[in-house]
PDB file of N, CA and C in Angstrom:
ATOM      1  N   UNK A   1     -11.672  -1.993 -14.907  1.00  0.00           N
ATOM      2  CA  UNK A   1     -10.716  -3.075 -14.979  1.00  0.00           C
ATOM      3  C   UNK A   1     -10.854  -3.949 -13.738  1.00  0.00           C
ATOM      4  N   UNK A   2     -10.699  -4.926 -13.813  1.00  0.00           N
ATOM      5  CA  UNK A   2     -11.087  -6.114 -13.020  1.00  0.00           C
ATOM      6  C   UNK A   2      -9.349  -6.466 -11.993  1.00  0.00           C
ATOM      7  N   UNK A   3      -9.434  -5.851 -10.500  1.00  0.00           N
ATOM      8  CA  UNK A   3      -8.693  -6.116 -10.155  1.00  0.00           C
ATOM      9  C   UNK A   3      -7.792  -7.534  -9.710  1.00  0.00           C
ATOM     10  N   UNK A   4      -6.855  -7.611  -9.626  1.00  0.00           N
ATOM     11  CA  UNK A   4      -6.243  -9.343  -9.900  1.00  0.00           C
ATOM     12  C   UNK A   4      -4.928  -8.751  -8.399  1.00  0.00           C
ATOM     13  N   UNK A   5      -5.511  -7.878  -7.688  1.00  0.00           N
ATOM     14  CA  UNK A   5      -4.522  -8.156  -6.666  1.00  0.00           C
ATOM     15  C   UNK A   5      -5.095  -8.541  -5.297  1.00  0.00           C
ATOM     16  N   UNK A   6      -4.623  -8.657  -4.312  1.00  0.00           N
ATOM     17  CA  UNK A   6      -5.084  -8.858  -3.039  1.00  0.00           C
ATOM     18  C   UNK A   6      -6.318  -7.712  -2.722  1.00  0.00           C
ATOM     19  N   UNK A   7      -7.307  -8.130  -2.941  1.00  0.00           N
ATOM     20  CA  UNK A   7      -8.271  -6.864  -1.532  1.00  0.00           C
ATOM     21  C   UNK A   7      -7.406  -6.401  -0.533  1.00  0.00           C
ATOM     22  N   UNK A   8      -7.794  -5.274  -0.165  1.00  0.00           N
ATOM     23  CA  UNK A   8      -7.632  -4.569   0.960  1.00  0.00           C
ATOM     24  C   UNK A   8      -8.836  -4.761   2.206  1.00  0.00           C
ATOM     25  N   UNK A   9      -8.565  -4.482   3.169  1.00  0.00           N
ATOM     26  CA  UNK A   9      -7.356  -3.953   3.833  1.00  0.00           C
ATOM     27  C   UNK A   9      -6.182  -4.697   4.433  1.00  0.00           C
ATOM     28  N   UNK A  10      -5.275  -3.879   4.050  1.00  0.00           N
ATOM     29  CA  UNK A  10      -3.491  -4.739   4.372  1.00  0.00           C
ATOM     30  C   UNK A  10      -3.541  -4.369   5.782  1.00  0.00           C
ATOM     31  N   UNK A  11      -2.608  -5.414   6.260  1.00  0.00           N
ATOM     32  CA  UNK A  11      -2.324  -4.938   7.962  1.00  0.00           C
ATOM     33  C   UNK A  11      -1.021  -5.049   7.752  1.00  0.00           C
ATOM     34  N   UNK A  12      -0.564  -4.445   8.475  1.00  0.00           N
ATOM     35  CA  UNK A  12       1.179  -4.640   9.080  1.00  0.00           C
ATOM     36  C   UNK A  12       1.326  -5.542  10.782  1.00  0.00           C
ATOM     37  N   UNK A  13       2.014  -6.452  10.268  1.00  0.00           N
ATOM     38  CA  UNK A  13       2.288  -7.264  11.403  1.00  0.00           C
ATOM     39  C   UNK A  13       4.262  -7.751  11.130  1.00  0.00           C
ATOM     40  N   UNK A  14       4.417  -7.896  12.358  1.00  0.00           N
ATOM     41  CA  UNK A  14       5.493  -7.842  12.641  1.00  0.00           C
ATOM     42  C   UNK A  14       5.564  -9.383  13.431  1.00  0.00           C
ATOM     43  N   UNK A  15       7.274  -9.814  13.256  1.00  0.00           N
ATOM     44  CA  UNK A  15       7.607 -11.307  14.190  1.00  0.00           C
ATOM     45  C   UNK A  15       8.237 -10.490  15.009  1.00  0.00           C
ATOM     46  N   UNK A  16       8.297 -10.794  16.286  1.00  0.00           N
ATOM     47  CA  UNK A  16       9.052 -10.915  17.609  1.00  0.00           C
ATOM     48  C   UNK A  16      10.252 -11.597  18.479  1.00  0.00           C
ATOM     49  N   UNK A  17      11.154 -11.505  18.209  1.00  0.00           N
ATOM     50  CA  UNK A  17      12.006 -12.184  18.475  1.00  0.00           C
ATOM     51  C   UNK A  17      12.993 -11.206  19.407  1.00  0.00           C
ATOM     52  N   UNK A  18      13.173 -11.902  21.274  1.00  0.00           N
ATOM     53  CA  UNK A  18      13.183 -11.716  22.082  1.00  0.00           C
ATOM     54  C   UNK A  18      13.058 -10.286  22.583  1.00  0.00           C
ATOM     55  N   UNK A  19      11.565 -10.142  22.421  1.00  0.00           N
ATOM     56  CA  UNK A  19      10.445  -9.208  22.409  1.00  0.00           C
ATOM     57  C   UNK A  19      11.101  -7.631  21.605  1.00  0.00           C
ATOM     58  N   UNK A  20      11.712  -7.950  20.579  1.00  0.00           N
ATOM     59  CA  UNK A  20      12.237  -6.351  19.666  1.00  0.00           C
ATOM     60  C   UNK A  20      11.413  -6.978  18.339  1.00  0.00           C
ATOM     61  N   UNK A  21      11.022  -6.028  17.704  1.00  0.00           N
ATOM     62  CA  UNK A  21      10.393  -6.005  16.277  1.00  0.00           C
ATOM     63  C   UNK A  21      11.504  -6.702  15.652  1.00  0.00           C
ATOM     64  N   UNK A  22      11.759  -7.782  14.422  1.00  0.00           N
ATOM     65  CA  UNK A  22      12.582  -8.330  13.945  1.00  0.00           C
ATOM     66  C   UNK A  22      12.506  -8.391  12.303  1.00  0.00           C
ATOM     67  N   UNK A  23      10.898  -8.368  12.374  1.00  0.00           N
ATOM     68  CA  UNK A  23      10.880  -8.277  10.678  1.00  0.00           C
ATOM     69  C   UNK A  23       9.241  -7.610  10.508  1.00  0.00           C
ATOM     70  N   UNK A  24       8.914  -7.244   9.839  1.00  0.00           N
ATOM     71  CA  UNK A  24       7.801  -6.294   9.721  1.00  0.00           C
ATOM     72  C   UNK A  24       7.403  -6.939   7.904  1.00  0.00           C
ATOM     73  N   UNK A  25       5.666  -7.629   8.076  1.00  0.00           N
ATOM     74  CA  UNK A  25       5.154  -8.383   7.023  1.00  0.00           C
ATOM     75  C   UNK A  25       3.803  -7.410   6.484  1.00  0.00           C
ATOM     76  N   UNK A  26       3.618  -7.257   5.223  1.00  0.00           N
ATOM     77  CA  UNK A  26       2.141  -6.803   5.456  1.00  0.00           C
ATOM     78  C   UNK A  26       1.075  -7.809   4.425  1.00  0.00           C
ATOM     79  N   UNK A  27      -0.359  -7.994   5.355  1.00  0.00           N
ATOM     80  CA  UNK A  27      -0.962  -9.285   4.932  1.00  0.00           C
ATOM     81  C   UNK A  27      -2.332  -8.671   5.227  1.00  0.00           C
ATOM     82  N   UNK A  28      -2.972  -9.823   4.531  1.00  0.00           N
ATOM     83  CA  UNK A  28      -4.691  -9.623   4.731  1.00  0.00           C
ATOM     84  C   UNK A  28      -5.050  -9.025   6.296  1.00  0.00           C
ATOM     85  N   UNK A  29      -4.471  -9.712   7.123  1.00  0.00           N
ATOM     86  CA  UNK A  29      -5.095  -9.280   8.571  1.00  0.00           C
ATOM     87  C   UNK A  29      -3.712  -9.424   9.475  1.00  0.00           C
ATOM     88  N   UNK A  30      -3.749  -8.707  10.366  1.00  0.00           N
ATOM     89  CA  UNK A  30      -2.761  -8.239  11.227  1.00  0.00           C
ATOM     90  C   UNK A  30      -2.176  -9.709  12.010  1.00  0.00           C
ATOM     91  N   UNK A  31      -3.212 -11.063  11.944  1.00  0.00           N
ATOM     92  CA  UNK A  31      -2.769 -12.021  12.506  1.00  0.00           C
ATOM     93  C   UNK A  31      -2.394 -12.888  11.623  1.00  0.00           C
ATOM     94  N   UNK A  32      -2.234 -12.604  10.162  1.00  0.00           N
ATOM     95  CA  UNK A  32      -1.727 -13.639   8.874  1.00  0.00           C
ATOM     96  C   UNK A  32      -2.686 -13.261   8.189  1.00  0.00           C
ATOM     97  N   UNK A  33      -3.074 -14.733   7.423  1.00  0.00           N
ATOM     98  CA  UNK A  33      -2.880 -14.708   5.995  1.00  0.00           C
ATOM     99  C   UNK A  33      -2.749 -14.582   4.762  1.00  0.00           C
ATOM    100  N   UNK A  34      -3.043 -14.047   3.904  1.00  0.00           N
ATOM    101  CA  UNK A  34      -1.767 -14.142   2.543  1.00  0.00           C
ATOM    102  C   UNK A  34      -0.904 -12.837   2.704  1.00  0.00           C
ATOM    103  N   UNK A  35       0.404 -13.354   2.655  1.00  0.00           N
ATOM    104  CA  UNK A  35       1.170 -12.143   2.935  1.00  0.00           C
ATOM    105  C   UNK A  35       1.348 -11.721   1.701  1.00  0.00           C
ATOM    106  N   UNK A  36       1.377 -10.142   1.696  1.00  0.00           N
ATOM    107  CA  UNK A  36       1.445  -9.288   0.398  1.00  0.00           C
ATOM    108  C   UNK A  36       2.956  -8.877   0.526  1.00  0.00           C
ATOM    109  N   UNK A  37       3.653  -8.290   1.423  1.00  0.00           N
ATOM    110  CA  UNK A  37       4.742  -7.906   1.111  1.00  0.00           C
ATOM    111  C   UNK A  37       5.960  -8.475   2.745  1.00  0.00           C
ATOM    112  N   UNK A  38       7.418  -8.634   2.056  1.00  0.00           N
ATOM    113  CA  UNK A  38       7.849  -9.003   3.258  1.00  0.00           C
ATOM    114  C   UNK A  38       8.762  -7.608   3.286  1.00  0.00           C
ATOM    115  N   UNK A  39       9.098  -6.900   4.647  1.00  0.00           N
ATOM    116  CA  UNK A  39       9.823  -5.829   4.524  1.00  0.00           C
ATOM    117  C   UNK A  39      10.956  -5.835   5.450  1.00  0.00           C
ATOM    118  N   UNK A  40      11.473  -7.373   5.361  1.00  0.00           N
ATOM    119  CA  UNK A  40      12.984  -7.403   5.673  1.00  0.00           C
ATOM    120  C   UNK A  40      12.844  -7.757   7.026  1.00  0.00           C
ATOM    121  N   UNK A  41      14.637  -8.212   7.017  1.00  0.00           N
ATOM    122  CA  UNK A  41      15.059  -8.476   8.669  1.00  0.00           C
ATOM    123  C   UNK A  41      15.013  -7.017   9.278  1.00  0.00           C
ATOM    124  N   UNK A  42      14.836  -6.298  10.665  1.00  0.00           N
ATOM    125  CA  UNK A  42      15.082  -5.735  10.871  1.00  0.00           C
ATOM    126  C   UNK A  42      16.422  -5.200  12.016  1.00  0.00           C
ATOM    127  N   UNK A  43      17.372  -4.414  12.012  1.00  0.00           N
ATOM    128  CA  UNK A  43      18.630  -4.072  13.061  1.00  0.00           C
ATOM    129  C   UNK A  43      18.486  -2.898  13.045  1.00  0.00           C
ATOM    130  N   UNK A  44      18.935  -2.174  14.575  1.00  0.00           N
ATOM    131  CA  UNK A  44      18.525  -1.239  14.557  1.00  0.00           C
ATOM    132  C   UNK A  44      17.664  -0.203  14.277  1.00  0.00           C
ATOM    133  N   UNK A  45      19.017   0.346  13.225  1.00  0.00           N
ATOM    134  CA  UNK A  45      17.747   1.974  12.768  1.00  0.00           C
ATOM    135  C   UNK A  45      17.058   1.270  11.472  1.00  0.00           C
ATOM    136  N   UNK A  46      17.196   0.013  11.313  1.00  0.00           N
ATOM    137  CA  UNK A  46      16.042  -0.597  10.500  1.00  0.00           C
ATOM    138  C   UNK A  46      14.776  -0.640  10.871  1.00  0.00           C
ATOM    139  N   UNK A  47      14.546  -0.593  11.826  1.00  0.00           N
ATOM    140  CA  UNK A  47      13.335  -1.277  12.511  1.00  0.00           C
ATOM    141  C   UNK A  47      12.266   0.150  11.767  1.00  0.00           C
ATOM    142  N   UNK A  48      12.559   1.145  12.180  1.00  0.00           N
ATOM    143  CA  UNK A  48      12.263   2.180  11.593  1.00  0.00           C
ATOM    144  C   UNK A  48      11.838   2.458  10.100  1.00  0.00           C
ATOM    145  N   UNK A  49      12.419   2.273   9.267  1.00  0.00           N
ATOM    146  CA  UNK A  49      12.375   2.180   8.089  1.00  0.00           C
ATOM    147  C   UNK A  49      11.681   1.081   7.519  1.00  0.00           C
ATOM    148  N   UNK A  50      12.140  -0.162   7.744  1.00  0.00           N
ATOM    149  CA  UNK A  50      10.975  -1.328   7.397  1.00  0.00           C
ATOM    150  C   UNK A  50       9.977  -1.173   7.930  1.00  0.00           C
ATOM    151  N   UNK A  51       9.816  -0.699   9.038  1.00  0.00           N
ATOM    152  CA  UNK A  51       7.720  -0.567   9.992  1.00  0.00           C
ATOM    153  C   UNK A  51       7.793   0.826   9.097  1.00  0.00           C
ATOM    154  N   UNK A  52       7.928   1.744   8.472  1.00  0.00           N
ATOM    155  CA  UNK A  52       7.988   2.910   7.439  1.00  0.00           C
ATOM    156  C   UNK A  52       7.344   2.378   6.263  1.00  0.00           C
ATOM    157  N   UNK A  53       8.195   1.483   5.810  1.00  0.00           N
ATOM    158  CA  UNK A  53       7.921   0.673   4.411  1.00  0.00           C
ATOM    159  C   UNK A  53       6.823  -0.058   4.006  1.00  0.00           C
ATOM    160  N   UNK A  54       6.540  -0.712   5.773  1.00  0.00           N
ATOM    161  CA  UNK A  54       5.444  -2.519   5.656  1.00  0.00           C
ATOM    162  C   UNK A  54       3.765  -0.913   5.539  1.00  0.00           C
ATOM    163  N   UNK A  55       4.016   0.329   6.551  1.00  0.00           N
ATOM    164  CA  UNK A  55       2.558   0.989   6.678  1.00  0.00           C
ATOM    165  C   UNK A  55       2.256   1.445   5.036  1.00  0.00           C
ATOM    166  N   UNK A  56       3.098   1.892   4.791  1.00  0.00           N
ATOM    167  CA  UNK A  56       3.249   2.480   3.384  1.00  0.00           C
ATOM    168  C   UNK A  56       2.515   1.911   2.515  1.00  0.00           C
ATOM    169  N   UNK A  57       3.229   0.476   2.092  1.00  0.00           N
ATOM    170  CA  UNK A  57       2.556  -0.582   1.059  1.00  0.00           C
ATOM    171  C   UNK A  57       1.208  -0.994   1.747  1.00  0.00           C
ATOM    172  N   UNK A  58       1.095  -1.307   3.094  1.00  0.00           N
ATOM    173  CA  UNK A  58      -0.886  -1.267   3.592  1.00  0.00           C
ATOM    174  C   UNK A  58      -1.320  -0.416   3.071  1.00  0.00           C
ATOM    175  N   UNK A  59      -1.022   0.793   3.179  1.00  0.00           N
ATOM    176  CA  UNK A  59      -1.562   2.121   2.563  1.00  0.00           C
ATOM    177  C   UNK A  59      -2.440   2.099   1.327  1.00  0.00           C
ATOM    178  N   UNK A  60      -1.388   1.015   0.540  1.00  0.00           N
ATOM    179  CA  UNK A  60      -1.567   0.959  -1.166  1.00  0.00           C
ATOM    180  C   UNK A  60      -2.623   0.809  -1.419  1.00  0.00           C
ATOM    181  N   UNK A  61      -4.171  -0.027  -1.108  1.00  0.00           N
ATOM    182  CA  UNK A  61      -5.863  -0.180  -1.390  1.00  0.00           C
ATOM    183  C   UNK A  61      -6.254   1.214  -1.086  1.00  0.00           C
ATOM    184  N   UNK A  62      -6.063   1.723  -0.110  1.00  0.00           N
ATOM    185  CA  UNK A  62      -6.858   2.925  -0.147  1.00  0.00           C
ATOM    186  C   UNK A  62      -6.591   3.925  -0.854  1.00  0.00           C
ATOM    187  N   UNK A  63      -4.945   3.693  -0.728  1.00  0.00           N
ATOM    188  CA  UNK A  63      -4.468   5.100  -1.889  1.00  0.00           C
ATOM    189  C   UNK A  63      -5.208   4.788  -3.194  1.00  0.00           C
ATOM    190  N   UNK A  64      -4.924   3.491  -3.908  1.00  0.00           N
ATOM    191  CA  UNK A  64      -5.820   3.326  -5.382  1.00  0.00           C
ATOM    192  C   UNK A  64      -6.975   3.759  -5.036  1.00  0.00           C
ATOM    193  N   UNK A  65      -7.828   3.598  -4.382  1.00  0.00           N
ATOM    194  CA  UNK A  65      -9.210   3.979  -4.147  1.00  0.00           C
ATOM    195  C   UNK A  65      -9.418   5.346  -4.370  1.00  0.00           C
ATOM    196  N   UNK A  66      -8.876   6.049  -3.190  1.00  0.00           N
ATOM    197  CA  UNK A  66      -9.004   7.573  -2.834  1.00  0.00           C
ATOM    198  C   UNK A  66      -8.724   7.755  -4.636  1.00  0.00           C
ATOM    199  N   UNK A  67      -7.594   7.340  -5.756  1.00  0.00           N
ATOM    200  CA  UNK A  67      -7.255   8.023  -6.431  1.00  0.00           C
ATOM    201  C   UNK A  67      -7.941   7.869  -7.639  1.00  0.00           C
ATOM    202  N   UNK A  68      -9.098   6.498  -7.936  1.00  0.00           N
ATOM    203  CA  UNK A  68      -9.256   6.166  -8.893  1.00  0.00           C
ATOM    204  C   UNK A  68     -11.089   7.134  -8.401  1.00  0.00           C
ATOM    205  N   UNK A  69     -11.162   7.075  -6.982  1.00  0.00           N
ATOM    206  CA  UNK A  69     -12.787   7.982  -6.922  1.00  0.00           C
ATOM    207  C   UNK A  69     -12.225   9.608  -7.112  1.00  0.00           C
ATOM    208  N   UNK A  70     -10.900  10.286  -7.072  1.00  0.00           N
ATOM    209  CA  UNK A  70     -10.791  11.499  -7.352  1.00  0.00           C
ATOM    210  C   UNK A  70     -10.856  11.317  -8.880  1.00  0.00           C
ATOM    211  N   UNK A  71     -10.089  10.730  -9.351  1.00  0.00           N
ATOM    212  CA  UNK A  71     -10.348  11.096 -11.123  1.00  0.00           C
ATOM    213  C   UNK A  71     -11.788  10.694 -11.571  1.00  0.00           C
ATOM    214  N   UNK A  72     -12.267   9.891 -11.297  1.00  0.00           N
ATOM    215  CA  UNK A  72     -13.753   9.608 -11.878  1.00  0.00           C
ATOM    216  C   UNK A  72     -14.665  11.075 -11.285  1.00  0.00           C
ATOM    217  N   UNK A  73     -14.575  11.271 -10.175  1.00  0.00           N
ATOM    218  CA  UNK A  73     -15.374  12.489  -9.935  1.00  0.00           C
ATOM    219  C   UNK A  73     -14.878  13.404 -10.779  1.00  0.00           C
ATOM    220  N   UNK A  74     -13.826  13.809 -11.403  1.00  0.00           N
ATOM    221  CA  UNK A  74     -13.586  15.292 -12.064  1.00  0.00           C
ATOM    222  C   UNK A  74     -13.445  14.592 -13.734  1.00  0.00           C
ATOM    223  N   UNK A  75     -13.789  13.658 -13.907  1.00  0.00           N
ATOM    224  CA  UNK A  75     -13.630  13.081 -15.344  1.00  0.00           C
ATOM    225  C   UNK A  75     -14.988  14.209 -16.313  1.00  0.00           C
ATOM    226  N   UNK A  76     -15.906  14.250 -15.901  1.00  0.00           N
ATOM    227  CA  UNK A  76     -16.485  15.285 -16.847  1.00  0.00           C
ATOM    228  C   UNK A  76     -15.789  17.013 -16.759  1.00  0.00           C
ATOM    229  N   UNK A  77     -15.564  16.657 -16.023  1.00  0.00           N
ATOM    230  CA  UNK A  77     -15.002  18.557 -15.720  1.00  0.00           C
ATOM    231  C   UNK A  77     -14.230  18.823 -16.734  1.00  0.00           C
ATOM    232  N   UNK A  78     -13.728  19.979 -16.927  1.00  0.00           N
ATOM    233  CA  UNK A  78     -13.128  20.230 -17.808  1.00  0.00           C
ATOM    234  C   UNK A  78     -11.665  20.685 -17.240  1.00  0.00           C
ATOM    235  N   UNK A  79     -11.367  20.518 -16.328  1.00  0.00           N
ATOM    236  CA  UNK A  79     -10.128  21.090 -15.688  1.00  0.00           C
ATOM    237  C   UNK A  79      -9.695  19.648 -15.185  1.00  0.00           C
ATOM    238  N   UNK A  80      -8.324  19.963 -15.869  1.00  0.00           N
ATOM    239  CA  UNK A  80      -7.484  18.745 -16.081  1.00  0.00           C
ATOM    240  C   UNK A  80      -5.929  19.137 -15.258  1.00  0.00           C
ATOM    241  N   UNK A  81      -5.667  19.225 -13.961  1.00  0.00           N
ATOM    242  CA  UNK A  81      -4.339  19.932 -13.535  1.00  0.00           C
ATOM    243  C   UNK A  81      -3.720  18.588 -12.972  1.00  0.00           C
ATOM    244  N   UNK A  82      -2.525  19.103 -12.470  1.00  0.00           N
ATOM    245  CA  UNK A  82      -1.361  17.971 -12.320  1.00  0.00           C
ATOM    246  C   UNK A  82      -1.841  17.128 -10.612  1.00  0.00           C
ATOM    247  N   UNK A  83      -2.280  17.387 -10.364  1.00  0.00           N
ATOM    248  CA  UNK A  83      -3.140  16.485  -9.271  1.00  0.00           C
ATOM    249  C   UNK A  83      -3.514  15.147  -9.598  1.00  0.00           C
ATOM    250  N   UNK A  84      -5.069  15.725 -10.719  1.00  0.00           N
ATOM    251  CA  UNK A  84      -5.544  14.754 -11.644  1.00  0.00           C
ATOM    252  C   UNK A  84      -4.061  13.511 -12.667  1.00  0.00           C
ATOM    253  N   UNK A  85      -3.207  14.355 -13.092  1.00  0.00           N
ATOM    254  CA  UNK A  85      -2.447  13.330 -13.403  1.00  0.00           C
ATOM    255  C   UNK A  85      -1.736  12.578 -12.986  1.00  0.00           C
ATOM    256  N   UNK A  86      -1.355  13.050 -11.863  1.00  0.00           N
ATOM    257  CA  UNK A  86      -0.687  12.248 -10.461  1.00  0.00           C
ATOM    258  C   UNK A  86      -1.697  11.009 -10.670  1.00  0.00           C
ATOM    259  N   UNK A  87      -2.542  11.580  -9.846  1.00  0.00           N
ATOM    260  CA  UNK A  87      -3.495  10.292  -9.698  1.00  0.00           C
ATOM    261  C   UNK A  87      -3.685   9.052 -10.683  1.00  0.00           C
ATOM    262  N   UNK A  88      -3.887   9.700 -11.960  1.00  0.00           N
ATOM    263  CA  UNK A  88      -4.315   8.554 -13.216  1.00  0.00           C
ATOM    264  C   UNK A  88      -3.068   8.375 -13.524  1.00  0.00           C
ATOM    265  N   UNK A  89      -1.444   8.361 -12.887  1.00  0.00           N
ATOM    266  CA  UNK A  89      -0.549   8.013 -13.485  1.00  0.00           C
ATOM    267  C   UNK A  89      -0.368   6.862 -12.419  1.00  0.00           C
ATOM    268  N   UNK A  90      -0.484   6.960 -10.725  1.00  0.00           N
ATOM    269  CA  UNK A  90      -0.863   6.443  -9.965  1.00  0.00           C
ATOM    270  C   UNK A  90      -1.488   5.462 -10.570  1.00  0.00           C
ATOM    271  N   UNK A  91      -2.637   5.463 -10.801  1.00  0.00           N
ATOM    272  CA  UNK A  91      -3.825   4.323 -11.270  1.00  0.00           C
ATOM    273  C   UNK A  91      -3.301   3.722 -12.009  1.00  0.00           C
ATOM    274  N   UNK A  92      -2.496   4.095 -13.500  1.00  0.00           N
ATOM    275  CA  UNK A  92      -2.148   3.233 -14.245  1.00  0.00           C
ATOM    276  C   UNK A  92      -0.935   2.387 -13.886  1.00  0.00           C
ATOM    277  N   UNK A  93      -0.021   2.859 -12.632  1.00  0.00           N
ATOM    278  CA  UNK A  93       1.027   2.014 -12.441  1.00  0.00           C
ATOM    279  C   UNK A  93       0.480   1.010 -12.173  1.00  0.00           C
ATOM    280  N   UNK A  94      -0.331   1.273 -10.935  1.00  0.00           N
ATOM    281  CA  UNK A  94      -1.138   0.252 -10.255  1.00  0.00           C
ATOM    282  C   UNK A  94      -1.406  -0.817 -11.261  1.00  0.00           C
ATOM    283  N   UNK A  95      -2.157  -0.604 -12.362  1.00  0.00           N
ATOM    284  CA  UNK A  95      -2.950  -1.214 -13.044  1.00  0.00           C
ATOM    285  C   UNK A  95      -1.803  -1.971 -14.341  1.00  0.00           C
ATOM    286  N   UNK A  96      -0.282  -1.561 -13.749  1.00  0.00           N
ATOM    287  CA  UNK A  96       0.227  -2.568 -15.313  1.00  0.00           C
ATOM    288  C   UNK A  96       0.465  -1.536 -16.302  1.00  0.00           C
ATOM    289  N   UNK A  97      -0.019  -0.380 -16.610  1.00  0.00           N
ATOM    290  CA  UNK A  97      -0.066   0.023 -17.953  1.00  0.00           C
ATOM    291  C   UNK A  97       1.272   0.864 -18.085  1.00  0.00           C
TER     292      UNK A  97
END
């Protein structure tokens, strides 16, 4: 299937405002452009949780990757366990279905 989302790799970058983390973005490259996800103003024990949230969703290219090269490697095998379906349930969110 012909992907229709941003390439990877996502960076997490953050605005600064009087030098505390304030909002946490994740985008093509750590210095801009196209932003993929915005993960809020941040206060306090936010700051935490949104820089939690923005690594997470970067995460997202490699996780599809790692998950779509584990199921293709065990696709002839005959052992089919809940790992494998994680993954291809994974894949298909990813993918819309």
């Amino acid at each position: 299937m012909e992907t229709k989302h941003t390439h990877g790799p996502w960076k997490v970058a953050n605005v600064f405002i009087e030098n505390k983390p304030n909002r946490y973005f994740v985008t093509e490259s750590k210095w801009g452009g196209r932003n993929i996800a915005d993960c809020g103003m941040s206060t306090g024990e936010q700051w935490d949780i949104n820089e939690a949230n923005a690594r997470l969703i970067a995460a997202c290219p490699d996780l599809y990757e790692a998950c779509k090269a584990l199921v293709e490697l065990h696709t002839d095998n005959e052992t089919d366990n809940s790992i494998l379906w994680s993954a291809r349930q994974a894949i298909d969110k990813a993918e819309g279905k």
